[in-house]
N, C-alpha and C. Protein backbone atom coordinates (compact mmCIF):
# COMPACT_ATOMS: atom_id res chain seq x y z
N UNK A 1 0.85 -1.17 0.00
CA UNK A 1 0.00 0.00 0.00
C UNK A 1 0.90 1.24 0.00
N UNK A 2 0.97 1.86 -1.23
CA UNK A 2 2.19 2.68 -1.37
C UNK A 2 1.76 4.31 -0.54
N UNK A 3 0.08 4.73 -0.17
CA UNK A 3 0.13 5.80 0.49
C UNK A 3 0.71 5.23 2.36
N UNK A 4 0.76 4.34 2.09
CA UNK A 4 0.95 3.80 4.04
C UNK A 4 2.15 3.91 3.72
N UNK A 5 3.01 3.55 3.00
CA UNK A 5 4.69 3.60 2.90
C UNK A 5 5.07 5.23 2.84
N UNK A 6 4.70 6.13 2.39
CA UNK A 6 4.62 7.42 2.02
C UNK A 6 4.40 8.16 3.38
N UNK A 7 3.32 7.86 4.10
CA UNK A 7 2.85 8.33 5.17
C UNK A 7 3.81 8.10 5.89
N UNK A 8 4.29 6.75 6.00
CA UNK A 8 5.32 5.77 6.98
C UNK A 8 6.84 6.81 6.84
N UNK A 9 7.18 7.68 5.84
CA UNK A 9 8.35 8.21 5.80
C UNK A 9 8.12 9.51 6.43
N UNK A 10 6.93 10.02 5.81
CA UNK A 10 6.53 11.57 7.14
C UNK A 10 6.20 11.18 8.58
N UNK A 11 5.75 10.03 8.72
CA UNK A 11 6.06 9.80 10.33
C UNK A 11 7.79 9.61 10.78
N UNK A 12 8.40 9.17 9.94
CA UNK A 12 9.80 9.35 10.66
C UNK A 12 10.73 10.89 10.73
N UNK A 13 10.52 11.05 9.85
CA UNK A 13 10.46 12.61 9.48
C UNK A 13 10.21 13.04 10.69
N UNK A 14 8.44 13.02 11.22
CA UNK A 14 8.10 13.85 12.38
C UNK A 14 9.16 13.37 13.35
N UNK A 15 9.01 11.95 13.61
CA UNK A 15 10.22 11.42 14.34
C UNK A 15 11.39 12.52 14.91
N UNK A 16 11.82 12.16 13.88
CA UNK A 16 13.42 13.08 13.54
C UNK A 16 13.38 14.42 13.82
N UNK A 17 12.57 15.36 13.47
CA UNK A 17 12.43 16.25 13.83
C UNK A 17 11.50 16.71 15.27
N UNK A 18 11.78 15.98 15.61
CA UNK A 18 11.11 16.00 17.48
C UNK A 18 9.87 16.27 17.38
N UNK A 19 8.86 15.83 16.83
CA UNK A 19 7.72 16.00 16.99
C UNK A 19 7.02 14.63 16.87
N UNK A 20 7.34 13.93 17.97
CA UNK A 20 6.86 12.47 18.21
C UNK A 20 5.06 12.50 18.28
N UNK A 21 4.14 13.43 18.64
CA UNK A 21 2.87 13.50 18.08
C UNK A 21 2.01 13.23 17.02
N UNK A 22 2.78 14.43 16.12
CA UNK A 22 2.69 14.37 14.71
C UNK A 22 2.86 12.74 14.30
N UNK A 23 3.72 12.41 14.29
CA UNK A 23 4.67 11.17 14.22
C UNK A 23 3.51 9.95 14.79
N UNK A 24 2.86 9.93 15.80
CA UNK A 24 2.41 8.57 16.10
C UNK A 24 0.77 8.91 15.77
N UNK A 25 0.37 10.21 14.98
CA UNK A 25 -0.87 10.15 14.79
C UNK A 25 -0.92 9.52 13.52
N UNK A 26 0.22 9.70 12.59
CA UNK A 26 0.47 9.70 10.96
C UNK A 26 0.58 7.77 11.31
N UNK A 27 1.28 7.32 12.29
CA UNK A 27 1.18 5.86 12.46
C UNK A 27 0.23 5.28 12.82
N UNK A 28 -1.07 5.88 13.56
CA UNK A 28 -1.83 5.10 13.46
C UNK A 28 -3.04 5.59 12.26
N UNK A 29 -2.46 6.26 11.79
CA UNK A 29 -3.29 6.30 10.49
C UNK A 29 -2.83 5.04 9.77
N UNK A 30 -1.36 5.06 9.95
CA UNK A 30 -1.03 4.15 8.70
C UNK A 30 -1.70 2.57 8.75
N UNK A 31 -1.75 2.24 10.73
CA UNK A 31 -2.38 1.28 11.34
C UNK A 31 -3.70 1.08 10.54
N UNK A 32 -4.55 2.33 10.76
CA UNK A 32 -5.96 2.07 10.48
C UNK A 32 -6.64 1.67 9.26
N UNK A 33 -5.69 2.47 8.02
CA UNK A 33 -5.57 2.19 6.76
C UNK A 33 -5.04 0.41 6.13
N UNK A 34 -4.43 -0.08 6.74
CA UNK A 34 -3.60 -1.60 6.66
C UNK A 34 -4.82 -2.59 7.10
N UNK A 35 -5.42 -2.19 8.17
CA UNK A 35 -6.43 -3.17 8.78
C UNK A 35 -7.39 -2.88 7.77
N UNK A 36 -8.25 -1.58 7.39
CA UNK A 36 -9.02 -1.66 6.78
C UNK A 36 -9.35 -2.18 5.38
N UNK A 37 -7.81 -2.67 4.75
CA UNK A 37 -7.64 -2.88 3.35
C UNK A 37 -7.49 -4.36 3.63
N UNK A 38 -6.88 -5.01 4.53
CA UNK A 38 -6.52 -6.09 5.45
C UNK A 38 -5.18 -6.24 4.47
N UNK A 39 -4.35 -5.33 4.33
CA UNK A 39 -2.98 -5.78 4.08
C UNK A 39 -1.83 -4.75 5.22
N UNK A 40 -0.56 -5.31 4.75
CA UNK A 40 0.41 -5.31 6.10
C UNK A 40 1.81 -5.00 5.35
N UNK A 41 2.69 -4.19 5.74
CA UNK A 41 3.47 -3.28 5.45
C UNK A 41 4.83 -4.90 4.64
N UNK A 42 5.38 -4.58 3.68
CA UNK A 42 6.82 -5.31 3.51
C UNK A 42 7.65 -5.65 4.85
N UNK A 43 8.54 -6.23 5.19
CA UNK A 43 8.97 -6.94 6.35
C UNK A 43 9.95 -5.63 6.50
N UNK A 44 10.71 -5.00 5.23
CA UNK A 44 11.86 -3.54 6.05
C UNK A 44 10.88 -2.61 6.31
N UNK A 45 9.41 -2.30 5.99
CA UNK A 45 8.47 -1.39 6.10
C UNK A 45 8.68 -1.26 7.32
N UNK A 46 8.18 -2.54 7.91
CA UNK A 46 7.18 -3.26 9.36
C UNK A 46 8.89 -2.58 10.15
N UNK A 47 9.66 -3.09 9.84
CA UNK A 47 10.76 -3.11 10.67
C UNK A 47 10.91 -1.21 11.14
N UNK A 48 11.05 -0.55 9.96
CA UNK A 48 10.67 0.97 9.93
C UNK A 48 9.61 1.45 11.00
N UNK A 49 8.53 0.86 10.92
CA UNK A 49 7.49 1.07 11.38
C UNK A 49 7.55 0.77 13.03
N UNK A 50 7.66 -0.24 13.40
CA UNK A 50 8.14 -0.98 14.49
C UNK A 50 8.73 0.28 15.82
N UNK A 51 10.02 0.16 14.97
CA UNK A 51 11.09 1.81 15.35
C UNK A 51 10.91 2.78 15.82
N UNK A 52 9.66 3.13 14.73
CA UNK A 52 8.79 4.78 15.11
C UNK A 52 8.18 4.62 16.22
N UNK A 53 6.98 3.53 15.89
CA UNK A 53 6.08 3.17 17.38
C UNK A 53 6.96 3.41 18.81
N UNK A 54 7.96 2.14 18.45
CA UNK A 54 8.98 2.36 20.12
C UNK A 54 9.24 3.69 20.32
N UNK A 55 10.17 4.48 19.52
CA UNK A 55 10.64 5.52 20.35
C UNK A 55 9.35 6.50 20.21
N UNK A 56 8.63 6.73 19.58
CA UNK A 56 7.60 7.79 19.50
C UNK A 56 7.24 7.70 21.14
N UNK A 57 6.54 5.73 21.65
CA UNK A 57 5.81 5.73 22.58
C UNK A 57 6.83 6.24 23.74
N UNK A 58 7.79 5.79 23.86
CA UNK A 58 9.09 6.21 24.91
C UNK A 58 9.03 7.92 25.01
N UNK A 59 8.87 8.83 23.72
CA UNK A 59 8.86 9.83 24.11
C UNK A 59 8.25 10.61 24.50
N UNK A 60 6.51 9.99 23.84
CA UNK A 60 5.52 10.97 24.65
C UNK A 60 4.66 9.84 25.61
N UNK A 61 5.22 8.62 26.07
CA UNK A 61 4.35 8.05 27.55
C UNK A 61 3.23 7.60 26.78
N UNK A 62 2.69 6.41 27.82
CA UNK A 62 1.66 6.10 27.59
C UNK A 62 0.42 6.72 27.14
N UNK A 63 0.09 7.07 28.42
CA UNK A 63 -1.26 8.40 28.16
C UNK A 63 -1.27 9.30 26.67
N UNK A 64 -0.58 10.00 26.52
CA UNK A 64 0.25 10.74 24.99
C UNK A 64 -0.33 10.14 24.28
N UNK A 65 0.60 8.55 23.64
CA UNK A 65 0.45 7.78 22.86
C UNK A 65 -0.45 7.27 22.74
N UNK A 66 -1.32 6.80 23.28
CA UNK A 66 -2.87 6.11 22.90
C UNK A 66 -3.68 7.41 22.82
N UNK A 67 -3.66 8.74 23.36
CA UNK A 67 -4.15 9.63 22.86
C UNK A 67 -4.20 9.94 21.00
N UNK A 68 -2.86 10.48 20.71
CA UNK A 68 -2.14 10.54 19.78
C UNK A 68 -2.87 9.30 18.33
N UNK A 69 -2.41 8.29 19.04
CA UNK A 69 -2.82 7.17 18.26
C UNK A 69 -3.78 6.66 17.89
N UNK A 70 -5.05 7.03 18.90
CA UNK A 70 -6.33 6.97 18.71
C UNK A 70 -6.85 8.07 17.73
N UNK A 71 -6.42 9.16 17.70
CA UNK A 71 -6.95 10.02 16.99
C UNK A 71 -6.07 10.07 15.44
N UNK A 72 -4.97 9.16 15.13
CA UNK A 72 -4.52 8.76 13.84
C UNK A 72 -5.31 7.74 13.32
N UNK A 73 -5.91 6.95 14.07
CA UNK A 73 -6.98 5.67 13.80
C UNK A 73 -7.85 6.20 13.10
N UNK A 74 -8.44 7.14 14.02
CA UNK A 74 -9.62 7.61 12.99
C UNK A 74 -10.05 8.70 12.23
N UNK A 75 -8.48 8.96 11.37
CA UNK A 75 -8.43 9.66 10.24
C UNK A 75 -8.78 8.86 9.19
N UNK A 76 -9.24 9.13 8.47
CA UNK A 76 -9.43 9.11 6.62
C UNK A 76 -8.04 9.03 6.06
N UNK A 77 -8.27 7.94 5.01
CA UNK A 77 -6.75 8.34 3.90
C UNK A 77 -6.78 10.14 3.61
N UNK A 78 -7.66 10.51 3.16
CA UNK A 78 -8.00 12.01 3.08
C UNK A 78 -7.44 12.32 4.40
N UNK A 79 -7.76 12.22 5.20
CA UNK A 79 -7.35 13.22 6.70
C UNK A 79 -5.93 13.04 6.38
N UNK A 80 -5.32 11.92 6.79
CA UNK A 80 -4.03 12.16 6.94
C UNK A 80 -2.89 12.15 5.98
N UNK A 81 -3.54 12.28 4.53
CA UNK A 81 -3.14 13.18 3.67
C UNK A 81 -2.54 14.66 3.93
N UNK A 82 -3.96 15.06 3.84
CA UNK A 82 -3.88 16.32 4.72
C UNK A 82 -3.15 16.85 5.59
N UNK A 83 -3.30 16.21 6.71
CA UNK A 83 -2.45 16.30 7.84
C UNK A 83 -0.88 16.30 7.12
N UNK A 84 -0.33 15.67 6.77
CA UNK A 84 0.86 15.28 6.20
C UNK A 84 1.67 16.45 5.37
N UNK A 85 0.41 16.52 4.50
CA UNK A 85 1.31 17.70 3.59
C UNK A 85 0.89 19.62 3.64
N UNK A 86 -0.21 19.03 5.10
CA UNK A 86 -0.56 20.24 5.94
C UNK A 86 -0.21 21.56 5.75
C-alpha cells in the first residue's frame, strides 16, 4: 500500500524532527488504513514502522500515545493526507 509507505516516511520525518505526536498520529493512520484494506506493510516497512512506534511511545508516555494514536486511527486516507502535507 504505497500511500501507508509514504505516510510511513513523514512519520519518521516527524520522528526526527522531534515532533513524536505528529509522528504517532500519521502511524496510526497508517495502522488504520492496513487493517481496513486487510494488508500489512513489507517486512523492512514493518521493521521501519516498528522503530517509530517504540521511540515515538518512549517519548511521549503512555497516556500521549494512545491519545495521539487513537486520533490517527480515525483519520481518513484524506485526513491524513492532509495532515501530512498540511
Amino acid at each position: 500500500m504505497a500511500i501507508a509507505v509514504c505516510l510511513l516516511g513523514l512519520a519518521d520525518m516527524a520522528r526526527a524532527q522531534d515532533q513524536p505526536r505528529w509522528a504517532v498520529k500519521l502511524l496510526g493512520a497508517i495502522d488504520g488504513m492496513l487493517k481496513a484494506a486487510g494488508a500489512v506493510l513489507e517486512p523492512a516497512d514493518r521493521l521501519e514502522y516498528d522503530r517509530n512506534i517504540a521511540s515515538t511511545h518512549e517519548a511521549l508516555g503512555e497516556d500521549r500515545f494512545t491519545e495521539a494514536w487513537a486520533e490517527g486511527q480515525a483519520m481518513t486516507v484524506a485526513q491524513a493526507m492532509e495532515s501530512a502535507t498540511g
